[in-house]
PDB file of N, CA and C in Angstrom:
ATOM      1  N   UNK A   1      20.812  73.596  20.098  1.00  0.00           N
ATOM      2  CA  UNK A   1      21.177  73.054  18.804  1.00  0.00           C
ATOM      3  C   UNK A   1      19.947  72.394  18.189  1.00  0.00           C
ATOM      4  N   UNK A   2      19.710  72.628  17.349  1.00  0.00           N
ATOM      5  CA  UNK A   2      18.784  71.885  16.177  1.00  0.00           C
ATOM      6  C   UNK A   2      19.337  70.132  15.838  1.00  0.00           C
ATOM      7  N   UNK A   3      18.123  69.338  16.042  1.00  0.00           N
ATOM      8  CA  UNK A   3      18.993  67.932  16.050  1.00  0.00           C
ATOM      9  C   UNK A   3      18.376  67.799  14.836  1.00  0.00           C
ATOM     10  N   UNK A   4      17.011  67.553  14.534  1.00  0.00           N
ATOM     11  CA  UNK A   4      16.482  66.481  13.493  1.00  0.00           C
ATOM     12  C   UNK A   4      16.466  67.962  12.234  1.00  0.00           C
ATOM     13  N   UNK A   5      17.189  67.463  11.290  1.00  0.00           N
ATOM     14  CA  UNK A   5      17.392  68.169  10.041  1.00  0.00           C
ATOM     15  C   UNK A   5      15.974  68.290   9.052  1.00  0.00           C
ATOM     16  N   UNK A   6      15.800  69.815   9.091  1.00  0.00           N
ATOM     17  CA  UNK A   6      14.679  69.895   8.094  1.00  0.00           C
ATOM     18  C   UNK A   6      13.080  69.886   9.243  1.00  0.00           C
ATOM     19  N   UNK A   7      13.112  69.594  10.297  1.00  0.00           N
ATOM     20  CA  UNK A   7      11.924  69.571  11.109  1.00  0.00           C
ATOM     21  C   UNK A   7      12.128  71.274  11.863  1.00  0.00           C
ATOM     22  N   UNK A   8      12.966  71.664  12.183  1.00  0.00           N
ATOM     23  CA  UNK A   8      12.603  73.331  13.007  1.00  0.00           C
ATOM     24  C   UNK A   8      13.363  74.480  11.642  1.00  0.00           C
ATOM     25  N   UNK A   9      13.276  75.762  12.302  1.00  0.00           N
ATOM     26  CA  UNK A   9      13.479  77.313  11.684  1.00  0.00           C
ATOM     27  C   UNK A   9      13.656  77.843  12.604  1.00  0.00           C
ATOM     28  N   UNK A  10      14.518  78.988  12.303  1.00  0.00           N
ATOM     29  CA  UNK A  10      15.359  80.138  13.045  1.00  0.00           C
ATOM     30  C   UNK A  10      14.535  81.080  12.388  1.00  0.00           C
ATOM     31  N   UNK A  11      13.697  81.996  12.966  1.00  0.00           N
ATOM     32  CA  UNK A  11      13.296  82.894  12.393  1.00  0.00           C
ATOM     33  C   UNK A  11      13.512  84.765  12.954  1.00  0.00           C
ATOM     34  N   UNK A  12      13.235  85.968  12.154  1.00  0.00           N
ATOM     35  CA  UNK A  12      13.564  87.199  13.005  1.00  0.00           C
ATOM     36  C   UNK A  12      12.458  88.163  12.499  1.00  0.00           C
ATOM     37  N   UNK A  13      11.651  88.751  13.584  1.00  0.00           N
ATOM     38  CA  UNK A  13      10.797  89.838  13.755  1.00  0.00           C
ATOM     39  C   UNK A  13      11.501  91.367  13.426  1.00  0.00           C
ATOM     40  N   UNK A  14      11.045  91.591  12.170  1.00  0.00           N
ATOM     41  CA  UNK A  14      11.710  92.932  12.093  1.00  0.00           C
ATOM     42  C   UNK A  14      10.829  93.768  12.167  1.00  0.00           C
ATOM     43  N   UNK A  15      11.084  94.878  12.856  1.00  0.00           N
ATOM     44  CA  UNK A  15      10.376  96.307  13.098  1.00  0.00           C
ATOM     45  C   UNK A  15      10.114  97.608  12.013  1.00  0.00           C
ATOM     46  N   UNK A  16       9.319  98.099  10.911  1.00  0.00           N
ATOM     47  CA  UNK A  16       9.145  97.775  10.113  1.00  0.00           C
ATOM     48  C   UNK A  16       9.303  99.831   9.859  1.00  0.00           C
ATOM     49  N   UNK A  17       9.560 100.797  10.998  1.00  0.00           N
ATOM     50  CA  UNK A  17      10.097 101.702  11.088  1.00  0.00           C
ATOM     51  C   UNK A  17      11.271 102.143  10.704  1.00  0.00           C
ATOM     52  N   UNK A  18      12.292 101.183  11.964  1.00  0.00           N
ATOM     53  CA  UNK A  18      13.480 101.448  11.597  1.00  0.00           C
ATOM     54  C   UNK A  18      14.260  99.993  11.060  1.00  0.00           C
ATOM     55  N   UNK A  19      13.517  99.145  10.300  1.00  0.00           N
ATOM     56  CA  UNK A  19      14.050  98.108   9.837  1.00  0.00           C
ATOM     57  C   UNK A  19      14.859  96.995  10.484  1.00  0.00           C
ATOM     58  N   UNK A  20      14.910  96.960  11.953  1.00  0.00           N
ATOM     59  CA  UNK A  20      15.367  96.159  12.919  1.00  0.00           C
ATOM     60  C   UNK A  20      14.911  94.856  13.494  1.00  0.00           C
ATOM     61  N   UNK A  21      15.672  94.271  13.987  1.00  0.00           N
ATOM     62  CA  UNK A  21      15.059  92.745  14.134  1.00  0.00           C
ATOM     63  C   UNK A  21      14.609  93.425  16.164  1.00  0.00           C
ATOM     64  N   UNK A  22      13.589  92.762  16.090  1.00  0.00           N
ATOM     65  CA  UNK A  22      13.137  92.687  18.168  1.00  0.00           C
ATOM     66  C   UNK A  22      12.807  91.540  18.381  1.00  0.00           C
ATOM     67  N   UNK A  23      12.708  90.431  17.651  1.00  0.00           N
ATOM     68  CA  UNK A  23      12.522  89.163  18.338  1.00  0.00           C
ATOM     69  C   UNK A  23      13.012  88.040  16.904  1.00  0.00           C
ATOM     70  N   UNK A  24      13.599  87.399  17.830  1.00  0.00           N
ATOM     71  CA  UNK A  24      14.284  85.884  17.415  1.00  0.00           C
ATOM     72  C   UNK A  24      13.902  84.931  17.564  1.00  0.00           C
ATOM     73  N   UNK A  25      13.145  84.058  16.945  1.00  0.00           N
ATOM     74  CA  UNK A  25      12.259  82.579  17.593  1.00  0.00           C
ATOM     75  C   UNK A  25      12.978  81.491  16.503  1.00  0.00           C
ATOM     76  N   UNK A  26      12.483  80.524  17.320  1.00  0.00           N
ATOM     77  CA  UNK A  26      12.452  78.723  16.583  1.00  0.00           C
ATOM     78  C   UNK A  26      11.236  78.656  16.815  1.00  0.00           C
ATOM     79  N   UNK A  27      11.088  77.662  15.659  1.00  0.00           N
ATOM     80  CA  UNK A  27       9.606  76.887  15.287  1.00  0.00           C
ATOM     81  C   UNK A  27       9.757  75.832  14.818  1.00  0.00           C
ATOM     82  N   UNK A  28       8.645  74.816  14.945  1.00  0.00           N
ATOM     83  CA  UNK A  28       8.773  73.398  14.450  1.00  0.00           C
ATOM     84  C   UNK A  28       7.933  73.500  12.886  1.00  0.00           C
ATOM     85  N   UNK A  29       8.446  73.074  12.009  1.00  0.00           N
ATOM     86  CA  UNK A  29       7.983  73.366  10.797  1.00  0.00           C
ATOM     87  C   UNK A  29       6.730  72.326  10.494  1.00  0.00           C
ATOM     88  N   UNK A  30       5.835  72.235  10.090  1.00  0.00           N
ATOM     89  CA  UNK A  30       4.595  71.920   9.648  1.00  0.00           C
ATOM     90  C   UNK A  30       3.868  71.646   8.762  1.00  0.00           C
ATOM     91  N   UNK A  31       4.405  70.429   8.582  1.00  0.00           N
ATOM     92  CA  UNK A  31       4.151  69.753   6.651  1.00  0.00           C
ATOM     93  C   UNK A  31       2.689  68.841   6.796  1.00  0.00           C
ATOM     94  N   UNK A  32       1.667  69.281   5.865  1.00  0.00           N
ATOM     95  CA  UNK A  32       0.759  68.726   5.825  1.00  0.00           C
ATOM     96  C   UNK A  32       0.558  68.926   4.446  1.00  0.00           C
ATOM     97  N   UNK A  33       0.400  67.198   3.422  1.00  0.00           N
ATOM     98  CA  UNK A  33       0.293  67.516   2.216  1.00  0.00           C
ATOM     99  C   UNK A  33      -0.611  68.196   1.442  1.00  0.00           C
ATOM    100  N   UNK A  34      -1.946  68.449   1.965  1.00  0.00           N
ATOM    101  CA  UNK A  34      -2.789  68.994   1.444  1.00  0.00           C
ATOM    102  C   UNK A  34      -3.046  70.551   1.700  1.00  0.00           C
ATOM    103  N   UNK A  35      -2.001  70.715   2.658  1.00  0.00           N
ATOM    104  CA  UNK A  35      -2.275  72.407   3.131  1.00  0.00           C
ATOM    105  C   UNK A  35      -1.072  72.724   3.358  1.00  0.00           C
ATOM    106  N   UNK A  36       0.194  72.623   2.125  1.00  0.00           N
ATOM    107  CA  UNK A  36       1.470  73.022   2.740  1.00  0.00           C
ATOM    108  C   UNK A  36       1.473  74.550   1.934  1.00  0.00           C
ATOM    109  N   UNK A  37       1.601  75.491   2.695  1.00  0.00           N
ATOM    110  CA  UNK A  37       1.871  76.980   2.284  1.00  0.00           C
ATOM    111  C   UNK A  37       2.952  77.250   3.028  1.00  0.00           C
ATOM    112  N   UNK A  38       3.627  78.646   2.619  1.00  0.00           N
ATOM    113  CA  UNK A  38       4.782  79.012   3.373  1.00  0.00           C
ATOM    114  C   UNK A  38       4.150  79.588   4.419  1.00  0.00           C
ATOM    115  N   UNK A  39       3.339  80.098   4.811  1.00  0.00           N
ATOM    116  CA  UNK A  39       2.183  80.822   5.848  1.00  0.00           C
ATOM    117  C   UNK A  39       2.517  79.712   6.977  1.00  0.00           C
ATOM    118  N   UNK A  40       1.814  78.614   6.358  1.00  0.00           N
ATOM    119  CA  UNK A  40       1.242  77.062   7.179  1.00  0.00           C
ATOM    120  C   UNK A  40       2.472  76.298   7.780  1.00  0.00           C
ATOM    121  N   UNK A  41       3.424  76.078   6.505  1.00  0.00           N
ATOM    122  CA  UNK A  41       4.667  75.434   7.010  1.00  0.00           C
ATOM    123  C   UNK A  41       5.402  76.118   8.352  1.00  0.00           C
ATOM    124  N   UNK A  42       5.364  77.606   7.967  1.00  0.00           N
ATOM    125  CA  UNK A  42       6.247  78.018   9.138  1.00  0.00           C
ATOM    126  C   UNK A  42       5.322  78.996   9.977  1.00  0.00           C
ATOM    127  N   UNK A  43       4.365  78.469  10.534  1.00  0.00           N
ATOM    128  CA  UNK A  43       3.293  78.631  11.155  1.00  0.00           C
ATOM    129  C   UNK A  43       3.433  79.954  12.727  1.00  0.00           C
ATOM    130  N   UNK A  44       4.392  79.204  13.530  1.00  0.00           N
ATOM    131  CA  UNK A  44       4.860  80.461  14.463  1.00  0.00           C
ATOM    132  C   UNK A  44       5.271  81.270  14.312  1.00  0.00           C
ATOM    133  N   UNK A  45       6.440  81.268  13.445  1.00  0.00           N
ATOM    134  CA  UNK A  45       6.691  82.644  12.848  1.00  0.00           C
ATOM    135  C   UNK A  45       6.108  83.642  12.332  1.00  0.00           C
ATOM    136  N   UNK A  46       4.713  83.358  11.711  1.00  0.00           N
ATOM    137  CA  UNK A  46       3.713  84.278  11.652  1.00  0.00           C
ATOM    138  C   UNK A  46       2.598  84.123  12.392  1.00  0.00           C
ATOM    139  N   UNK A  47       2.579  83.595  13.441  1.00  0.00           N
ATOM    140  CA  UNK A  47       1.255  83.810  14.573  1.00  0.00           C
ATOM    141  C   UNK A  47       1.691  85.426  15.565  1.00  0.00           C
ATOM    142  N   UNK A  48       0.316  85.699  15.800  1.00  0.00           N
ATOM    143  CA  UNK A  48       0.363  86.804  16.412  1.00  0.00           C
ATOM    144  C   UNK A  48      -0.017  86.314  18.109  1.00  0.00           C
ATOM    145  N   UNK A  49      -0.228  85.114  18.447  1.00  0.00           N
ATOM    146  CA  UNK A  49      -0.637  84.761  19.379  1.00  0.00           C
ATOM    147  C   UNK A  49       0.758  84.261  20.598  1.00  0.00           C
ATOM    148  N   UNK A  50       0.512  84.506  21.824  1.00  0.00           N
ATOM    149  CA  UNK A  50       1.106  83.609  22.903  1.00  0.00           C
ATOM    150  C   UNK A  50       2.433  84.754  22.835  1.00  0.00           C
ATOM    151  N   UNK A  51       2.518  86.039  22.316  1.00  0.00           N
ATOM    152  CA  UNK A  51       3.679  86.939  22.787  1.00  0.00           C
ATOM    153  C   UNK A  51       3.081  87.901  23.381  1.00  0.00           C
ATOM    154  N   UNK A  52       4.002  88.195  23.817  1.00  0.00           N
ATOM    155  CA  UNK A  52       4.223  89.442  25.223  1.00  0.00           C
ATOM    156  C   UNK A  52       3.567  90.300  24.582  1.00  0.00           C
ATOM    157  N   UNK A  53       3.781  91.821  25.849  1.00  0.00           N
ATOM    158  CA  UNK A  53       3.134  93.078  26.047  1.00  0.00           C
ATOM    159  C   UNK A  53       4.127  93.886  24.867  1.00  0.00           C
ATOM    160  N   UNK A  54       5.130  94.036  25.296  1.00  0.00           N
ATOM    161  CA  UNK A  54       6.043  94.652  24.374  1.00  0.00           C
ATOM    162  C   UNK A  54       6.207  93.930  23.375  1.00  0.00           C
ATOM    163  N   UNK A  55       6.104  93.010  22.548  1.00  0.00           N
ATOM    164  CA  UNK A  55       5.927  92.584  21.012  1.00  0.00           C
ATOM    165  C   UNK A  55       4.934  93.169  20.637  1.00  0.00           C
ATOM    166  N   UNK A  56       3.840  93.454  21.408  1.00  0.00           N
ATOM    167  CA  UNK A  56       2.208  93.666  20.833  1.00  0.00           C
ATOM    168  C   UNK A  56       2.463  95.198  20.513  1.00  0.00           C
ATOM    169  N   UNK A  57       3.298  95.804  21.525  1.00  0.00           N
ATOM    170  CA  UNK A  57       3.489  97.021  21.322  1.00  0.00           C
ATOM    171  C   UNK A  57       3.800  97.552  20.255  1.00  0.00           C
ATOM    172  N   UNK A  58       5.159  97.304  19.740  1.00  0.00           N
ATOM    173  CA  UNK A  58       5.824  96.995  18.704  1.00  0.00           C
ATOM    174  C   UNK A  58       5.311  97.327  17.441  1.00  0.00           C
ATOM    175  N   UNK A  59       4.405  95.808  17.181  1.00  0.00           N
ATOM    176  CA  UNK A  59       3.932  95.155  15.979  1.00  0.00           C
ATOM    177  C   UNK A  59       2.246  96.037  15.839  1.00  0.00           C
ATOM    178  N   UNK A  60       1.448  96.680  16.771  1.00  0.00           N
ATOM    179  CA  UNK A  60       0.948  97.751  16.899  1.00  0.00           C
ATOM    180  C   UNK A  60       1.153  98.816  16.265  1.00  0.00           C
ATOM    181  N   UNK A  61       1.752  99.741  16.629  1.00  0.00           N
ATOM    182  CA  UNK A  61       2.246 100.981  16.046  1.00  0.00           C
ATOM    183  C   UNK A  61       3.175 100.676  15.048  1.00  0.00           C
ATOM    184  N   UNK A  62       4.092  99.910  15.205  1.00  0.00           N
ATOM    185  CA  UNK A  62       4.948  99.956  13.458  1.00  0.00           C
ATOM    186  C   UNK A  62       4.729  98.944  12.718  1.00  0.00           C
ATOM    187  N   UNK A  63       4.229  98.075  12.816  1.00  0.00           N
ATOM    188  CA  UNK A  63       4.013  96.753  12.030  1.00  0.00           C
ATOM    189  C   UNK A  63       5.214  96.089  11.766  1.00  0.00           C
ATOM    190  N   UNK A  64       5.465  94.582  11.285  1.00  0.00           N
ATOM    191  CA  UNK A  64       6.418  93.922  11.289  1.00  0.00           C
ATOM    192  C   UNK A  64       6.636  92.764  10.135  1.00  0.00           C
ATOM    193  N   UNK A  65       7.526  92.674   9.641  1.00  0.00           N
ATOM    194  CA  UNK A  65       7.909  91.202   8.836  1.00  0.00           C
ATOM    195  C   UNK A  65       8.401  90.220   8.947  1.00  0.00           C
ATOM    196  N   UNK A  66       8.299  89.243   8.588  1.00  0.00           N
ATOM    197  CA  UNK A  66       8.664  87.630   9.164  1.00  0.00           C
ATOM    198  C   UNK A  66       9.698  87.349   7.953  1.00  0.00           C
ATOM    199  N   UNK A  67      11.268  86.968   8.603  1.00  0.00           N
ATOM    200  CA  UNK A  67      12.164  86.774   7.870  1.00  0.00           C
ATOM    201  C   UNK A  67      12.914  85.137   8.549  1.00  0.00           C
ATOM    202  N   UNK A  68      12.484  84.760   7.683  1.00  0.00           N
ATOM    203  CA  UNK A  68      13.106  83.214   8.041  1.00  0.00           C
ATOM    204  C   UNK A  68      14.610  82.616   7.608  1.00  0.00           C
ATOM    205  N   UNK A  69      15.321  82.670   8.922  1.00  0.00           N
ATOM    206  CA  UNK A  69      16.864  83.028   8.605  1.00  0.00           C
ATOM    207  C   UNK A  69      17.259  81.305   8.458  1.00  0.00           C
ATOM    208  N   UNK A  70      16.921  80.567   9.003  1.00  0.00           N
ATOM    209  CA  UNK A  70      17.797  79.249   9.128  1.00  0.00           C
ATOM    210  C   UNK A  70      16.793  77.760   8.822  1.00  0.00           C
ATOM    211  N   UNK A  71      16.526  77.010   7.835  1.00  0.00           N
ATOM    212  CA  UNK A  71      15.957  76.017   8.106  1.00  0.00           C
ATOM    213  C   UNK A  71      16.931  74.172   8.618  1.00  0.00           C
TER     214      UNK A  71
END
């Protein structure tokens, strides 16, 4: 469960072939007044770093979009 309101995101990796979600994450959202972008704010959701073999696979050959389902 999400406690503190407005601090995390539900986000979904879609596969960009057949339009499907392959990965589901939370992230802690990331407010800095001088550098707040939607990029920046929701920062994990678009890092390519610290996932697996099969995400890389994935996001490799079909490429992918960052859809941010829940704040």
């Amino acid at each position: 469960m999400i406690c503190e309101e407005g601090k995390h995101y539900l986000y979904r990796h879609i596969r960009l072939d057949r339009n499907e979600v392959f990965y589901v994450g939370i992230g802690s959202k990331i407010k800095k007044n001088n550098f707040k972008t939607y990029t920046n704010e929701f920062k994990r959701a678009f890092s390519k770093d610290n996932r697996n073999k099969h995400w890389r696979g994935i996001v490799n050959k079909y490429g992918y979009k960052v859809e941010v389902v829940l704040e």
